[in-house]
N, C-alpha and C. Protein backbone atom coordinates (compact mmCIF):
# COMPACT_ATOMS: atom_id res chain seq x y z
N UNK A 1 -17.02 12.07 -53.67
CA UNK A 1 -17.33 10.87 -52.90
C UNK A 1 -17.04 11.14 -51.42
N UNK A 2 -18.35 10.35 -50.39
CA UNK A 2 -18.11 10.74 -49.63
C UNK A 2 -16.94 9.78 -48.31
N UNK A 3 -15.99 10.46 -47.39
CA UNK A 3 -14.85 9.59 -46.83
C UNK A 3 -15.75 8.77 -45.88
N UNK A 4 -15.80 7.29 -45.58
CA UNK A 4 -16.64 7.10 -44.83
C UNK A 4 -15.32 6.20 -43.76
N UNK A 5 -15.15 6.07 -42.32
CA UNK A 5 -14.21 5.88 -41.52
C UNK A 5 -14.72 4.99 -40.53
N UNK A 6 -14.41 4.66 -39.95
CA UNK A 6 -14.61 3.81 -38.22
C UNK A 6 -15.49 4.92 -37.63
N UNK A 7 -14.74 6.24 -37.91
CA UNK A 7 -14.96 7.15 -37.02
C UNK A 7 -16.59 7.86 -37.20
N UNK A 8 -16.89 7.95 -38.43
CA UNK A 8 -17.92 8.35 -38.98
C UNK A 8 -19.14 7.28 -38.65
N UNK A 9 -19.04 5.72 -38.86
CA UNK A 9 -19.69 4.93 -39.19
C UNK A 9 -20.50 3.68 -38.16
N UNK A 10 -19.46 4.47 -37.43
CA UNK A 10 -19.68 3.35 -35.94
C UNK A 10 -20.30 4.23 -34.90
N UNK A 11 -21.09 3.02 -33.93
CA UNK A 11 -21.14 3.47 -33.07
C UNK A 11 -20.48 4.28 -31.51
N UNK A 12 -19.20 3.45 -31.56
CA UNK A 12 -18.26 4.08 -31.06
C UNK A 12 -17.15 4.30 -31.40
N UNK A 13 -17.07 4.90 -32.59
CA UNK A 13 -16.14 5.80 -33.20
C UNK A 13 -16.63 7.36 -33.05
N UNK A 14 -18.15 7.10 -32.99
CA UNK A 14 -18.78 8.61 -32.91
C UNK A 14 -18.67 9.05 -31.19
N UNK A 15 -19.00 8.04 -30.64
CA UNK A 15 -18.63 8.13 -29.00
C UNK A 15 -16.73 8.53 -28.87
N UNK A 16 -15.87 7.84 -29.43
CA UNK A 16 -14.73 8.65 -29.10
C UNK A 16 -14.57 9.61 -30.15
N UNK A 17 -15.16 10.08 -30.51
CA UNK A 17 -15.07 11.70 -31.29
C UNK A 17 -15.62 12.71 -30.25
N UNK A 18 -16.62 12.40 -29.48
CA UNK A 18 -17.37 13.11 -28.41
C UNK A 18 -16.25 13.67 -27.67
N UNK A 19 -15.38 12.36 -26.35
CA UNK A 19 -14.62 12.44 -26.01
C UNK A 19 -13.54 13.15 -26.40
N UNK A 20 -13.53 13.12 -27.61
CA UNK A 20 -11.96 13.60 -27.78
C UNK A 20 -12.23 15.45 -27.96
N UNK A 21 -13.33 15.81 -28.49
CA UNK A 21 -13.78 17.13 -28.21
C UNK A 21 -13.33 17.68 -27.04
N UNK A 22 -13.14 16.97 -26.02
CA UNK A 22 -13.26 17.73 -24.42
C UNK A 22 -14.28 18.34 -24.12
N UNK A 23 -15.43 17.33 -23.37
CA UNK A 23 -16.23 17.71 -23.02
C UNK A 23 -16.20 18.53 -21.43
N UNK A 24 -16.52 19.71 -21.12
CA UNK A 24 -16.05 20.30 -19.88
C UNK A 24 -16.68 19.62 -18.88
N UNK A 25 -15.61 19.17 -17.73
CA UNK A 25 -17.04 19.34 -16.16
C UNK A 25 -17.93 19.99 -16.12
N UNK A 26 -19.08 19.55 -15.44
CA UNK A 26 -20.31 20.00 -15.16
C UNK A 26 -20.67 20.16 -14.02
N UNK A 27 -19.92 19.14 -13.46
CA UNK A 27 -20.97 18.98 -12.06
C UNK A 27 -19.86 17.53 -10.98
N UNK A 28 -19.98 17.51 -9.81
CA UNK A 28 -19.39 16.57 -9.38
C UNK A 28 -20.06 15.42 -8.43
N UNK A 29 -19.49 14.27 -8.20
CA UNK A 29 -20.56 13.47 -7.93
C UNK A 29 -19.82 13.07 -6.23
N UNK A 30 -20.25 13.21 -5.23
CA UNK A 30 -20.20 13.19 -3.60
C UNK A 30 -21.38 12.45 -3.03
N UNK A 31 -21.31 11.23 -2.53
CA UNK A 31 -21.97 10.87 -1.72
C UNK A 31 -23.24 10.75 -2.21
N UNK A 32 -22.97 9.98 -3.58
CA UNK A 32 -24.07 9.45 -4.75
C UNK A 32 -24.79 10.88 -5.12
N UNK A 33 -24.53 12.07 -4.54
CA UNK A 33 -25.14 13.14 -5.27
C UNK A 33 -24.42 13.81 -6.25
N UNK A 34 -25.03 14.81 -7.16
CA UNK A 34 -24.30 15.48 -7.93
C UNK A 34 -24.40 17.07 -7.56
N UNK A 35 -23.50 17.61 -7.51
CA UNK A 35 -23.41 18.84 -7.03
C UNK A 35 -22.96 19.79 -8.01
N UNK A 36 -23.38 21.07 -8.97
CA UNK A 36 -23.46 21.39 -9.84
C UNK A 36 -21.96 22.37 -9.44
N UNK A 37 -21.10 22.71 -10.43
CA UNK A 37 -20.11 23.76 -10.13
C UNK A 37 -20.38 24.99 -10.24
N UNK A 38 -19.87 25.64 -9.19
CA UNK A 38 -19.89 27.02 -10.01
C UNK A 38 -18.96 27.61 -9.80
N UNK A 39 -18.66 29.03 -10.00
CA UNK A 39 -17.21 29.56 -10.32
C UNK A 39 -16.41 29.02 -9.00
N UNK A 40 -16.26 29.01 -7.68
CA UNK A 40 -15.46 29.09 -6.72
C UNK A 40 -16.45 28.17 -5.45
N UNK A 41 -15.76 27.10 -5.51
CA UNK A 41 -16.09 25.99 -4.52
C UNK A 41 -15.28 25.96 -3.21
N UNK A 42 -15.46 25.68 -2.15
CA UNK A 42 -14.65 25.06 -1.24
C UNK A 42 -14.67 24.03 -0.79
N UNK A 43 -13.98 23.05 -0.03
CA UNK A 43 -13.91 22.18 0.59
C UNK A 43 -13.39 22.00 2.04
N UNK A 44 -14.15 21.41 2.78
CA UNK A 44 -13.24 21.35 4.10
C UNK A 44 -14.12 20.43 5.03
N UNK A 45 -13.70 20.86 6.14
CA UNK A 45 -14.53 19.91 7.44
C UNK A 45 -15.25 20.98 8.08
N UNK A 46 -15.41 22.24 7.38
CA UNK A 46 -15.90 22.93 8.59
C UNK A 46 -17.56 23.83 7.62
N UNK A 47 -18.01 23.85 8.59
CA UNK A 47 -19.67 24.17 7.80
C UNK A 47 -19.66 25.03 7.15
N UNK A 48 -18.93 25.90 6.81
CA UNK A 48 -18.27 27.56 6.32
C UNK A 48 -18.00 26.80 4.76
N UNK A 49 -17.51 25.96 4.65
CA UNK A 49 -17.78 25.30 3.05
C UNK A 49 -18.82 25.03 2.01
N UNK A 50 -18.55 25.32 0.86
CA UNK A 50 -19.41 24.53 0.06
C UNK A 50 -19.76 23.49 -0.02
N UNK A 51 -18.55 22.75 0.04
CA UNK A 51 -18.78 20.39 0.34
C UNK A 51 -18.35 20.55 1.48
N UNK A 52 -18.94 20.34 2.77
CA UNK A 52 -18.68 19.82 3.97
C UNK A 52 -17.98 18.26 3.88
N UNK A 53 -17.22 18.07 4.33
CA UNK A 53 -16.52 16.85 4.71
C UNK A 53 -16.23 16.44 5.50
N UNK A 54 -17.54 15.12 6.33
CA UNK A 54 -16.99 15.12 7.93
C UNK A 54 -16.04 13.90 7.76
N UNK A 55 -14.86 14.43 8.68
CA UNK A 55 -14.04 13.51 8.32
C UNK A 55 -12.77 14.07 9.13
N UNK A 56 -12.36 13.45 9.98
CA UNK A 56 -11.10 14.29 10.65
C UNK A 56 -10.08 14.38 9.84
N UNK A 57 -9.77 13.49 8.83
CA UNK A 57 -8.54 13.55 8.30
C UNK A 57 -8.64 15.02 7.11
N UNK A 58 -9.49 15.61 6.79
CA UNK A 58 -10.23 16.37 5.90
C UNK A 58 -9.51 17.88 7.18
N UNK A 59 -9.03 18.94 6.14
CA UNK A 59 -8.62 19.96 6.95
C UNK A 59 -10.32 20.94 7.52
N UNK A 60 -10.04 21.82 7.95
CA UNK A 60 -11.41 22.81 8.36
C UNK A 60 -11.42 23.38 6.92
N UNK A 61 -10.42 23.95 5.86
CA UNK A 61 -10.76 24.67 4.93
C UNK A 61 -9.82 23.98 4.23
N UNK A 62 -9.86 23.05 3.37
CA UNK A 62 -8.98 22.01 2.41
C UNK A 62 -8.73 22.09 1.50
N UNK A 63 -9.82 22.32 0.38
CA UNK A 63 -9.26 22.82 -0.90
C UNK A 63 -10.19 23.71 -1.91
N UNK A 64 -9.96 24.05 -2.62
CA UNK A 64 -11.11 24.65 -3.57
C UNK A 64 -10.66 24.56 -5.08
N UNK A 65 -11.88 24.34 -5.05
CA UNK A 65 -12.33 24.35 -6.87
C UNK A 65 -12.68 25.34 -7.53
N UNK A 66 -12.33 25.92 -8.42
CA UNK A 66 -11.74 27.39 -9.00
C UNK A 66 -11.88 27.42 -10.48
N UNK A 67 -13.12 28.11 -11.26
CA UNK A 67 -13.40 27.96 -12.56
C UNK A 67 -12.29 29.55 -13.05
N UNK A 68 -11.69 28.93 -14.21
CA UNK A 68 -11.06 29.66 -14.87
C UNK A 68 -10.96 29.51 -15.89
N UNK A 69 -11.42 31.00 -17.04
CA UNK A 69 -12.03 30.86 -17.86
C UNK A 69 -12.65 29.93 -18.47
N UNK A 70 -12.47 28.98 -18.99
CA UNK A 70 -13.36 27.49 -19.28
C UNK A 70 -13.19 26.44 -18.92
N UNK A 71 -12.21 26.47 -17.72
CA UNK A 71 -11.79 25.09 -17.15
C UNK A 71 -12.13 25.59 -16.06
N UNK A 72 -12.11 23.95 -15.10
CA UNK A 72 -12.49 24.07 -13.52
C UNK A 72 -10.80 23.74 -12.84
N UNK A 73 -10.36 24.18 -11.87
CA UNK A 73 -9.19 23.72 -11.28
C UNK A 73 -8.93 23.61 -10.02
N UNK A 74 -8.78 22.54 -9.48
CA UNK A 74 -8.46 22.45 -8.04
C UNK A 74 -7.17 22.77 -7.54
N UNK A 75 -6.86 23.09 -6.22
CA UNK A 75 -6.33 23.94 -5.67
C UNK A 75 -6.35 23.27 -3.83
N UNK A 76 -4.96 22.61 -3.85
CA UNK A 76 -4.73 22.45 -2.01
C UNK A 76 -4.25 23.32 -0.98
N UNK A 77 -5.12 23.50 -0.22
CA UNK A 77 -5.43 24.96 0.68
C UNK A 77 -4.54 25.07 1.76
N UNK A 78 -2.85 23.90 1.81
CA UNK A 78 -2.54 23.91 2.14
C UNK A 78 -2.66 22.80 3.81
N UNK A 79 -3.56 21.79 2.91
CA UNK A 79 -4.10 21.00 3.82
C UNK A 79 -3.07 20.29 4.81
N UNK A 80 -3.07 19.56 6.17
CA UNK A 80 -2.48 19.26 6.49
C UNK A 80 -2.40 17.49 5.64
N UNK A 81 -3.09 16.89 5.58
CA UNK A 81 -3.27 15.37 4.91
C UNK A 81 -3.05 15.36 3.23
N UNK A 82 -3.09 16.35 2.76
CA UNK A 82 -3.24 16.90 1.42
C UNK A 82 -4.12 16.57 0.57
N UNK A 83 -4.34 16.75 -0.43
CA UNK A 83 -5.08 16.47 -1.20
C UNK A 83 -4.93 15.81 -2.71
N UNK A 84 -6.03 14.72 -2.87
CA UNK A 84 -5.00 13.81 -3.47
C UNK A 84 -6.30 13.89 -5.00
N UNK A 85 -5.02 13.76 -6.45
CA UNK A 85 -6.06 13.94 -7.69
C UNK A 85 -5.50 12.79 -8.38
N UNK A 86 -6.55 12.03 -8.53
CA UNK A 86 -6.43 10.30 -9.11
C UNK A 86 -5.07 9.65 -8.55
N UNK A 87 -5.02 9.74 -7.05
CA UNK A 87 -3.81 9.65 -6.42
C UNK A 87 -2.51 9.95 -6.46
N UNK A 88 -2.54 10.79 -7.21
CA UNK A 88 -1.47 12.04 -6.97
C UNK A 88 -1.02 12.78 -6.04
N UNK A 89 -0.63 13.10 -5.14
CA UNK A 89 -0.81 14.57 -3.94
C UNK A 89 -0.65 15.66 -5.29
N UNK A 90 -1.43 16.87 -4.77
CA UNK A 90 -1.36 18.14 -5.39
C UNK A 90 -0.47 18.82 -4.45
N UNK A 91 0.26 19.66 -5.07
CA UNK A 91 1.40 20.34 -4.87
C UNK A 91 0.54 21.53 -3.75
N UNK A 92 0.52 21.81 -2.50
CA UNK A 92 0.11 22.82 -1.61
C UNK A 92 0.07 24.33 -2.40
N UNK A 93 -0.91 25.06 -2.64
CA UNK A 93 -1.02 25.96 -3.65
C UNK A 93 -0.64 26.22 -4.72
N UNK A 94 -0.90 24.85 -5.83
CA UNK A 94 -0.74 25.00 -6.98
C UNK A 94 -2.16 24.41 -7.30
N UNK A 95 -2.48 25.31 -8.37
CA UNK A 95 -3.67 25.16 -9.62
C UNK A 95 -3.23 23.71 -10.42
N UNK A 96 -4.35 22.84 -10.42
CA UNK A 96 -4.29 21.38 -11.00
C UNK A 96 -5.89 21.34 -11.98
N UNK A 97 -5.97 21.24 -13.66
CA UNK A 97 -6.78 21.49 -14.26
C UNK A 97 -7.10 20.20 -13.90
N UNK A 98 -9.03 20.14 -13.83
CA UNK A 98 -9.73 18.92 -13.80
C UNK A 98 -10.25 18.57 -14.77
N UNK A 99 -10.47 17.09 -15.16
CA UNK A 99 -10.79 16.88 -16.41
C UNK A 99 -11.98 15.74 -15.76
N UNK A 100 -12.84 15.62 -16.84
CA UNK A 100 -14.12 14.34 -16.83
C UNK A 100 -13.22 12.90 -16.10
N UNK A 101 -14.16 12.65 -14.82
CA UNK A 101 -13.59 11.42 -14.75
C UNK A 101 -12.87 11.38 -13.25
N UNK A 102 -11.90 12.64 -13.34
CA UNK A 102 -11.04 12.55 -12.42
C UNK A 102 -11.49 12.49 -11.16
N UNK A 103 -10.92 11.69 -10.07
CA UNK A 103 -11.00 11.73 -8.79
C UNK A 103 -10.48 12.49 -7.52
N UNK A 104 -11.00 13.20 -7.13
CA UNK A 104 -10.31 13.96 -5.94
C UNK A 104 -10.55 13.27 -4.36
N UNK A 105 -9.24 13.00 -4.05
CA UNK A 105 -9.85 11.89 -2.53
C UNK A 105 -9.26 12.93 -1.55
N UNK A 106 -10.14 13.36 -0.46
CA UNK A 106 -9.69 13.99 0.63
C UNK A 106 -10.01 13.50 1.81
N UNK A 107 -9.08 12.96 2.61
CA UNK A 107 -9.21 11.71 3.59
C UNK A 107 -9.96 10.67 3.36
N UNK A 108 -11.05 10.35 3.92
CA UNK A 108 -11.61 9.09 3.10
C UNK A 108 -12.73 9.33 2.45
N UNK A 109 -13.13 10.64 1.82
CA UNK A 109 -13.91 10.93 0.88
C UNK A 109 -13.47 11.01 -0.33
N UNK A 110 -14.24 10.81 -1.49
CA UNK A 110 -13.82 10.62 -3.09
C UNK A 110 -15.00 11.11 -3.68
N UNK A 111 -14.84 12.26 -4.27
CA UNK A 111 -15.25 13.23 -5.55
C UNK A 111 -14.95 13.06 -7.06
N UNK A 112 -16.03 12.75 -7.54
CA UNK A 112 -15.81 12.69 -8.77
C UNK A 112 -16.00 13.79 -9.63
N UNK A 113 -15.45 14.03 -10.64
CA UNK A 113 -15.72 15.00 -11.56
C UNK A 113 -16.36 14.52 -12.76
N UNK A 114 -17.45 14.69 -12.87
CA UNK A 114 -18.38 14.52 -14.55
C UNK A 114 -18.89 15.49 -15.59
């Protein structure tokens, strides 16, 4: 006989089974666009970046996003304003794993991760 559950039977029981898989980042969402990842991102205020960020409070070279092995991870470049993950400050060169969802605010810009 077969087990039949919430989880099996519903509509969103099958939706938090998805979720709970860990679905990886893909791509991040800036300024209503989506910007696809790839291994080694940067961030900053200065055109030498991958995400330009005009924004004074935003350093010239701020932070980067850093795929390792199957995760993506951000990384503060030692910013002067720092860099902030679902309002957290990140620790000035420490690796911070990103997950679906999360927000990265660097001065008054906000990055999403999807």
């Amino acid at each position: 006989m077969e087990d039949v559950t919430i989880a099996t039977s519903s509509a969103v029981g099958k939706h938090l089974e998805k979720i709970a898989e860990g679905t990886p980042v893909s791509y991040l969402v800036f300024n209503k666009q989506k910007i696809t990842l790839v291994a080694k991102m940067t961030i900053g205020r200065s055109f030498d970046n991958t995400i330009v960020i005009d924004n004074k409070l935003a350093s010239r070279h701020h932070a980067t996003i850093q795929k390792i092995k199957d995760a993506y991870f951000l990384k503060d470049e030692e910013s002067t304003n720092g860099t902030f993950l679902n309002g957290v400050r990140v620790p000035a060169g420490k690796y911070v794993r990103l997950n679906p969802g999360d927000k990265i605010t660097i001065g008054a810009a906000t990055l999403v991760m999807s």
